[in-house]
Every structure is written in structure tokens, then in C-alpha cells.
Protein backbone atom coordinates (compact mmCIF):
# COMPACT_ATOMS: atom_id res chain seq x y z
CA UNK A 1 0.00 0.00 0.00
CA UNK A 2 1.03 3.66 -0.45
CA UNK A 3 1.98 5.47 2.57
CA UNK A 4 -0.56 5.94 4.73
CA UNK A 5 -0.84 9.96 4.29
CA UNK A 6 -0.41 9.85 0.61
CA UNK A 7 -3.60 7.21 1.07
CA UNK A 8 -5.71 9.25 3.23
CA UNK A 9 -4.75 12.42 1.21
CA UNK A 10 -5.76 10.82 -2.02
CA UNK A 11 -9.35 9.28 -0.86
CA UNK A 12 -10.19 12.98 1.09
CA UNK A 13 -9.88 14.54 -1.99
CA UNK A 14 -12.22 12.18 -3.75
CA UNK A 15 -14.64 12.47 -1.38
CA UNK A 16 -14.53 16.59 -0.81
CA UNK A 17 -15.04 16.27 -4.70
CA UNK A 18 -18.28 13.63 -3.96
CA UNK A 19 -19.39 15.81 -1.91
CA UNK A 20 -19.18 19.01 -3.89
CA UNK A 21 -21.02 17.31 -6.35
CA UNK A 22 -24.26 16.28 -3.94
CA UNK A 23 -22.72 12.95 -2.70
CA UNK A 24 -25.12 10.69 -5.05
CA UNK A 25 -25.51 9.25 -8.61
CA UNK A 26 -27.87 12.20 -10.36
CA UNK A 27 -29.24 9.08 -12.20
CA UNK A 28 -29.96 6.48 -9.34
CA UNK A 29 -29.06 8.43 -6.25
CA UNK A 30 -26.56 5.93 -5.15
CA UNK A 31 -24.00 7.14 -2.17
CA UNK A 32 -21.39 4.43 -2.14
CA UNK A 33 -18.39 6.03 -2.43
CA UNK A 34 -16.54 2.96 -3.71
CA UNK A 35 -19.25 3.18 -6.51
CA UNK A 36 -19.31 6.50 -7.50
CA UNK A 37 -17.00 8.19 -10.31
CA UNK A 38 -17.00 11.50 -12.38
CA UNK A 39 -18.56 12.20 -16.02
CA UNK A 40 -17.59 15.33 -17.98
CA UNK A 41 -20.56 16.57 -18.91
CA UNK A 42 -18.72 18.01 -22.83
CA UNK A 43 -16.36 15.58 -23.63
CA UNK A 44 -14.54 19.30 -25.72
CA UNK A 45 -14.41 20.45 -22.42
CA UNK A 46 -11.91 17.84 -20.89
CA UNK A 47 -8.59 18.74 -20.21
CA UNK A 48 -7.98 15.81 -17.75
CA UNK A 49 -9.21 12.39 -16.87
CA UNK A 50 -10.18 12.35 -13.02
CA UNK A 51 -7.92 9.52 -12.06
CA UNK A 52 -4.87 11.01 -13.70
CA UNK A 53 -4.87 13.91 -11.62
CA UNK A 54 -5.82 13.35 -7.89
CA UNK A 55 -2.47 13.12 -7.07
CA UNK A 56 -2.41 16.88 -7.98
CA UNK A 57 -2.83 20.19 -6.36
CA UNK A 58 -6.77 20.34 -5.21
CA UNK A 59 -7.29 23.58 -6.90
CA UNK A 60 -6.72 21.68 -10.34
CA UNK A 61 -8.91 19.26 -9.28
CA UNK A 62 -11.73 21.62 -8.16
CA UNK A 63 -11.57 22.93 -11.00
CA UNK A 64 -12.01 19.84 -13.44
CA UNK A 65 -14.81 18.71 -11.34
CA UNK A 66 -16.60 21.04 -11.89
CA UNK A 67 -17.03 20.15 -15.53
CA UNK A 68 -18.18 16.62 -14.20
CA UNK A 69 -21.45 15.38 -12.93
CA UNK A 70 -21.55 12.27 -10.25
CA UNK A 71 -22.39 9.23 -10.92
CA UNK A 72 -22.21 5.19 -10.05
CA UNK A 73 -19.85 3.36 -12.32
CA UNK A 74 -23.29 1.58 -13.71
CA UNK A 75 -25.11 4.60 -14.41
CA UNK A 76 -21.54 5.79 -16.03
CA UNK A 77 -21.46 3.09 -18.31
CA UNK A 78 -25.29 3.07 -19.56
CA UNK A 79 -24.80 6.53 -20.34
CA UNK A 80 -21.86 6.01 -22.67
CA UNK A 81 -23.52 2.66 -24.31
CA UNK A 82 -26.77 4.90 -25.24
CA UNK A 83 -24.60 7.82 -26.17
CA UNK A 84 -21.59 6.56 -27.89
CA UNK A 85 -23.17 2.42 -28.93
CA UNK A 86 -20.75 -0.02 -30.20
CA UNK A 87 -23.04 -2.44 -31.97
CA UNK A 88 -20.22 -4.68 -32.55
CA UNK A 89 -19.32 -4.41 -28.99
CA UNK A 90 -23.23 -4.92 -27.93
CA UNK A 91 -24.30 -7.56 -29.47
CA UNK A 92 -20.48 -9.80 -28.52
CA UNK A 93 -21.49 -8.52 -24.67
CA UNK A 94 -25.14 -10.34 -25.44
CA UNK A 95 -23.96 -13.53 -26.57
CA UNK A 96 -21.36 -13.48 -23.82
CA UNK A 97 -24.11 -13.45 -21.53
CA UNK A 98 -26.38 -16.00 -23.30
CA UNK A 99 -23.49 -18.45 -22.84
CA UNK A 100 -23.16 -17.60 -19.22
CA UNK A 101 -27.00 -17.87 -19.12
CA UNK A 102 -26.87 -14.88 -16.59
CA UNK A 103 -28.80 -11.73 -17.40
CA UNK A 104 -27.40 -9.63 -14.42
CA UNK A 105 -25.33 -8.99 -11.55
CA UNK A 106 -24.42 -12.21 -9.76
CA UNK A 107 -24.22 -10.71 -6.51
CA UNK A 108 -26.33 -7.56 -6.53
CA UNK A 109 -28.84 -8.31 -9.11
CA UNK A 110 -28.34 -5.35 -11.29
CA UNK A 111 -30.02 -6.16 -14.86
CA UNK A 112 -30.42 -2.30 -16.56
CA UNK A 113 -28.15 -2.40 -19.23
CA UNK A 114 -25.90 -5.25 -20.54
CA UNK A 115 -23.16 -2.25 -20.81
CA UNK A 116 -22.75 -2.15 -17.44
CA UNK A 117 -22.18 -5.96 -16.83
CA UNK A 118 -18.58 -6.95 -16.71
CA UNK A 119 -16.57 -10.72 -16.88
CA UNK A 120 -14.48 -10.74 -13.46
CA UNK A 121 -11.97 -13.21 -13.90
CA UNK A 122 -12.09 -16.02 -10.89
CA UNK A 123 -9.31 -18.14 -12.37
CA UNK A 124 -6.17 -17.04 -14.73
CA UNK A 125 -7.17 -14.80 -17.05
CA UNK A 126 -6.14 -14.96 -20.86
CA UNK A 127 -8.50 -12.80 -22.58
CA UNK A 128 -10.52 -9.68 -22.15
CA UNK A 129 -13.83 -9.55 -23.34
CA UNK A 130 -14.13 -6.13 -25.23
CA UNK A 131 -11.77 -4.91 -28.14
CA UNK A 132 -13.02 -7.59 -30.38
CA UNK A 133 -12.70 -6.84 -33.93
CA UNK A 134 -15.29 -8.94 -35.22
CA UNK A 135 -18.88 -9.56 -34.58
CA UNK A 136 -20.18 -12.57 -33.97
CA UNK A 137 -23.74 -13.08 -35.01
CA UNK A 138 -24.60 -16.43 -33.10
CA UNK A 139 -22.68 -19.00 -29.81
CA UNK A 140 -21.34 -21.17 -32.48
CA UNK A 141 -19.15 -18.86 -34.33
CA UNK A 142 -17.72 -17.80 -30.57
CA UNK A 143 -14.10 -20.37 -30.58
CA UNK A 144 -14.05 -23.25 -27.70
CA UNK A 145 -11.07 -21.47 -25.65
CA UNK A 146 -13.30 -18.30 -25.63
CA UNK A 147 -16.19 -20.19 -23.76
CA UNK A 148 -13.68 -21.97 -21.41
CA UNK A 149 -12.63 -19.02 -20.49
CA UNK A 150 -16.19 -17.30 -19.83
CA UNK A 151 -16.11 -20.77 -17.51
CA UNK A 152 -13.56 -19.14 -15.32
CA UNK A 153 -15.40 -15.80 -14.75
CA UNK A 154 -18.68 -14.69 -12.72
CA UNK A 155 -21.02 -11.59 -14.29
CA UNK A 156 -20.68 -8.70 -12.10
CA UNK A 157 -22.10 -5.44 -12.73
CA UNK A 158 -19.54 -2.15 -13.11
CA UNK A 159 -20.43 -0.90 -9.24
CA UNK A 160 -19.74 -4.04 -7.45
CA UNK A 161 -16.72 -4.84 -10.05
CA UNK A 162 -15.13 -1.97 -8.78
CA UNK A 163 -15.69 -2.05 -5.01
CA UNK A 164 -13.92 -5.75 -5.71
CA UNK A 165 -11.00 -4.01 -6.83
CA UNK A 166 -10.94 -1.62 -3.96
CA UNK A 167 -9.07 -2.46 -0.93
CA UNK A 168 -12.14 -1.50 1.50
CA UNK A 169 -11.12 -2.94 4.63
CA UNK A 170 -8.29 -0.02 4.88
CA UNK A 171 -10.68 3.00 3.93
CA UNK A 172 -12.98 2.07 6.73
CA UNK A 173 -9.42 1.83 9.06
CA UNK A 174 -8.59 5.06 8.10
CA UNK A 175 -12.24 6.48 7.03
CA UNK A 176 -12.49 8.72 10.50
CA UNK A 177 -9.26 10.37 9.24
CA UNK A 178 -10.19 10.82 5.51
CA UNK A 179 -13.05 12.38 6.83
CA UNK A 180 -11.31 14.82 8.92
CA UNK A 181 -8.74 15.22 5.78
CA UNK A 182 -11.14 15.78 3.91
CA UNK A 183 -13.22 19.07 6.15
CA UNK A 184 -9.73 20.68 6.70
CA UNK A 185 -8.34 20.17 2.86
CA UNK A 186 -6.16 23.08 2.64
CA UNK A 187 -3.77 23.60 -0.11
CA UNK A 188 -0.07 24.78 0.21
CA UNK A 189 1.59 26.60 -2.29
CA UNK A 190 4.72 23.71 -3.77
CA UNK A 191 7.98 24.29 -3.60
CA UNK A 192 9.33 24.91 -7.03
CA UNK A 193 12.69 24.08 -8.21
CA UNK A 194 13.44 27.54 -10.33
CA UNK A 195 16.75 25.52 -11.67
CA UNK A 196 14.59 22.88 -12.99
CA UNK A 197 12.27 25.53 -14.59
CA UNK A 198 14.73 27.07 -16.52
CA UNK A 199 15.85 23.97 -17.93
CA UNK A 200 12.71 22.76 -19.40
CA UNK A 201 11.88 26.06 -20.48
CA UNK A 202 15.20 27.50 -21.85
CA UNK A 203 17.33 23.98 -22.96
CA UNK A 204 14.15 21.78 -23.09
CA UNK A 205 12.18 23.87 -25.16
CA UNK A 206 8.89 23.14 -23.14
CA UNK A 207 5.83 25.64 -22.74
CA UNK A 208 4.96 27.31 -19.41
CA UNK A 209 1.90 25.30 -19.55
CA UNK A 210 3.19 22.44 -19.75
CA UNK A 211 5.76 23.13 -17.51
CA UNK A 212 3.03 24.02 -14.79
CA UNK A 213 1.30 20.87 -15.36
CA UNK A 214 4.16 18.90 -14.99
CA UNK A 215 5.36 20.46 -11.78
CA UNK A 216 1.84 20.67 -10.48
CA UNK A 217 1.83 24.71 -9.84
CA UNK A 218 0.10 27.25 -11.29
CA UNK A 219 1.25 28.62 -14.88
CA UNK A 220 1.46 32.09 -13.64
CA UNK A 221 4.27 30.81 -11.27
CA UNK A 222 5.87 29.54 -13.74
CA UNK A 223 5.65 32.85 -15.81
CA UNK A 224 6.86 34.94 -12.79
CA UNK A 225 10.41 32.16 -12.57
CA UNK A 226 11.02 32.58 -16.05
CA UNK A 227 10.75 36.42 -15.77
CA UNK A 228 13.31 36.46 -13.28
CA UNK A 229 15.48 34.75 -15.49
CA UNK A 230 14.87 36.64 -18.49
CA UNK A 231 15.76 39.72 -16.33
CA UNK A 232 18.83 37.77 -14.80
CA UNK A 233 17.23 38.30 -11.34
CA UNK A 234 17.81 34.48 -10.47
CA UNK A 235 21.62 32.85 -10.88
């Protein structure tokens, strides 16, 4: 596990940014925290995927989410299978299921959209089932080896796929202290190495915005270093 403040750090910051988004799915109400996840509401208006950045400064993280709207992971994924529908995709997912003669969640029930079912491997795991390139239009053009390995996976639906895959039994050791993280979130200006700015700027040829991203600080910081140097106020 990653140091237990990094940890802590990480999780308050996902849950101020729950929170500042009404703490529920806007679809199905759902408050699970280990279920819910963050849509950008104009895809042209993304400049970073959620999970890239919440190891950066909060203020760049406030400010994405507020392009987003909350909710669960199942929600999440109907949305994108109405909006964005890859028939090939679709109708693989429904013969998947036909062989596994499941039509939902094996463990919560969840049936609303095939989208949101998943294949979570129980034994060793040689294939994943999206990213096909062809279609197949009935079971018997689906190869042997694929149905063995549908044998060695259970149908689970995108929420309780990803609570799986979440080490719970530490948040709720440390979920007191996220909490308190998480009401007293303040945000310190970083310490920025001016050497290293001029470098990527002056012998690296890199912009100041992309020099603020990578040193997580603001791009008028980096404007003010590179000022300095341009006025030979910094050695």
C-alpha cells in the first residue's frame, strides 16, 4: 500500500469532490463512495481524466470537477452505451451473456443495461472480453477457448466490479481520518525548483503550460520564474 498519508490524502480529496457534487448518482441516487465516479458533462471540455490527476494540487482538481457530474460506475457506463453504442461491442457482450446464461449482476442483481455488466476473472485470465474486432452473429461462431474461459469468470455489474477491486477494509481503518482530511483540505503553495524551470523552459524547449502541469503549480508561477530569469534576477 502507499503510505498511509499519501492514502488518506488521495481518498479525502475524492470524497470533498463527492461531496461538492451532492454525494449521489444524479441518475440512481446511489452514495457508495466505492461506486461513485465523475462524467464530464462536454467531452470538448476535458482537459484531464479524473484519475490522472488526484495526485495533484486540489485547486486543479476543483476545478475539473466542476465540468463533471456524479455518478455510479453503472449509471456511467449506460450513459456512454446509449450515447456513444458499439453495436459490434453490444451484441459480442449479449452472446457473452447467453453463454453464461446470466442476465445480471451475480451478486447484486443489477439487470439495466448489458453495458454495465462486466466478466471478473475467478481463475487465470487470458483474454478480455471487449476490443473484439469482429462480430459474432450467433454461440457457435464464438471459438471453444473463448467459452472456457467465460467458464472461469462470474457476471458482475460495473459498481460491485469496482468495489472488488478496492481495498475496503483499509478506507474504513482510516475512514475517521479521511473524513477529517477531507473538512480541513487546505492547499499549500509547492515548492518549485526555479533551476529545474529554466531547464525545461530555456534547454528543453517546453511551454509554461506544460511546464506548470508537470510540476503541479500554477502557470502564472511559472511565468513569474522565467521572468526572473529573463531579467537575470535568479543565478
Amino acid at each position: 500500500m502507499k503510505k498511509k498519508s499519501d492514502y488518506i490524502l488521495s481518498w479525502a480529496k475524492k470524497l470533498k469532490a463527492v461531496n461538492m457534487l451532492g454525494g449521489k448518482c444524479e441518475l440512481c441516487g446511489d452514495k457508495n463512495i466505492f461506486h461513485l465516479t465523475f462524467h464530464h458533462k462536454d467531452k470538448n471540455d476535458k482537459s484531464y481524466e479524473i484519475n490522472k490527476i488526484k495526485n495533484y494540487r486540489w485547486s486543479i482538481i476543483e476545478k475539473e470537477i466542476k465540468k463533471c457530474s456524479l455518478l455510479c460506475h453503472n449509471c456511467h457506463q449506460k450513459l456512454h452505451n446509449e450515447n456513444e453504442i458499439d453495436h459490434r461491442c453490444a451484441s459480442n457482450k449479449k452472446l457473452f451473456l447467453e453463454i453464461k446464461s446470466n442476465r445480471g449482476c451475480e451478486w447484486c442483481g443489477y439487470d439495466n443495461c448489458n453495458g454495465s455488466l462486466q466478466f471478473h476473472h475467478t481463475g487465470k485470465k487470458n483474454y478480455k472480453f471487449t476490443g473484439f474486432s469482429a462480430e459474432f452473429k450467433t454461440i457457435y461462431e464464438i471459438e471453444q477457448e473463448m467459452i472456457d474461459e467465460l467458464d472461469e469468470c462470474i457476471v458482475l455489474c460495473a459498481n460491485c466490479h469496482n468495489k472488488y477491486h478496492t481495498n475496503t477494509e483499509i478506507y474504513y481503518e482510516h475512514e475517521q481520518e479521511i473524513i477529517n482530511k477531507s473538512n480541513t483540505l487546505r492547499e499549500n503553495s509547492p515548492k518549485i525548483n526555479r533551476n529545474l524551470v529554466k531547464k525545461l523552459y530555456f534547454e528543453d524547449g517546453l511551454r509554461q503550460l506544460d511546464i506548470s502541469i508537470q510540476l503541479n503549480c500554477g502557470k502564472s508561477t511559472i511565468s513569474d520564474i522565467i521572468k526572473e530569469f529573463k531579467k537575470g534576477a535568479v543565478v
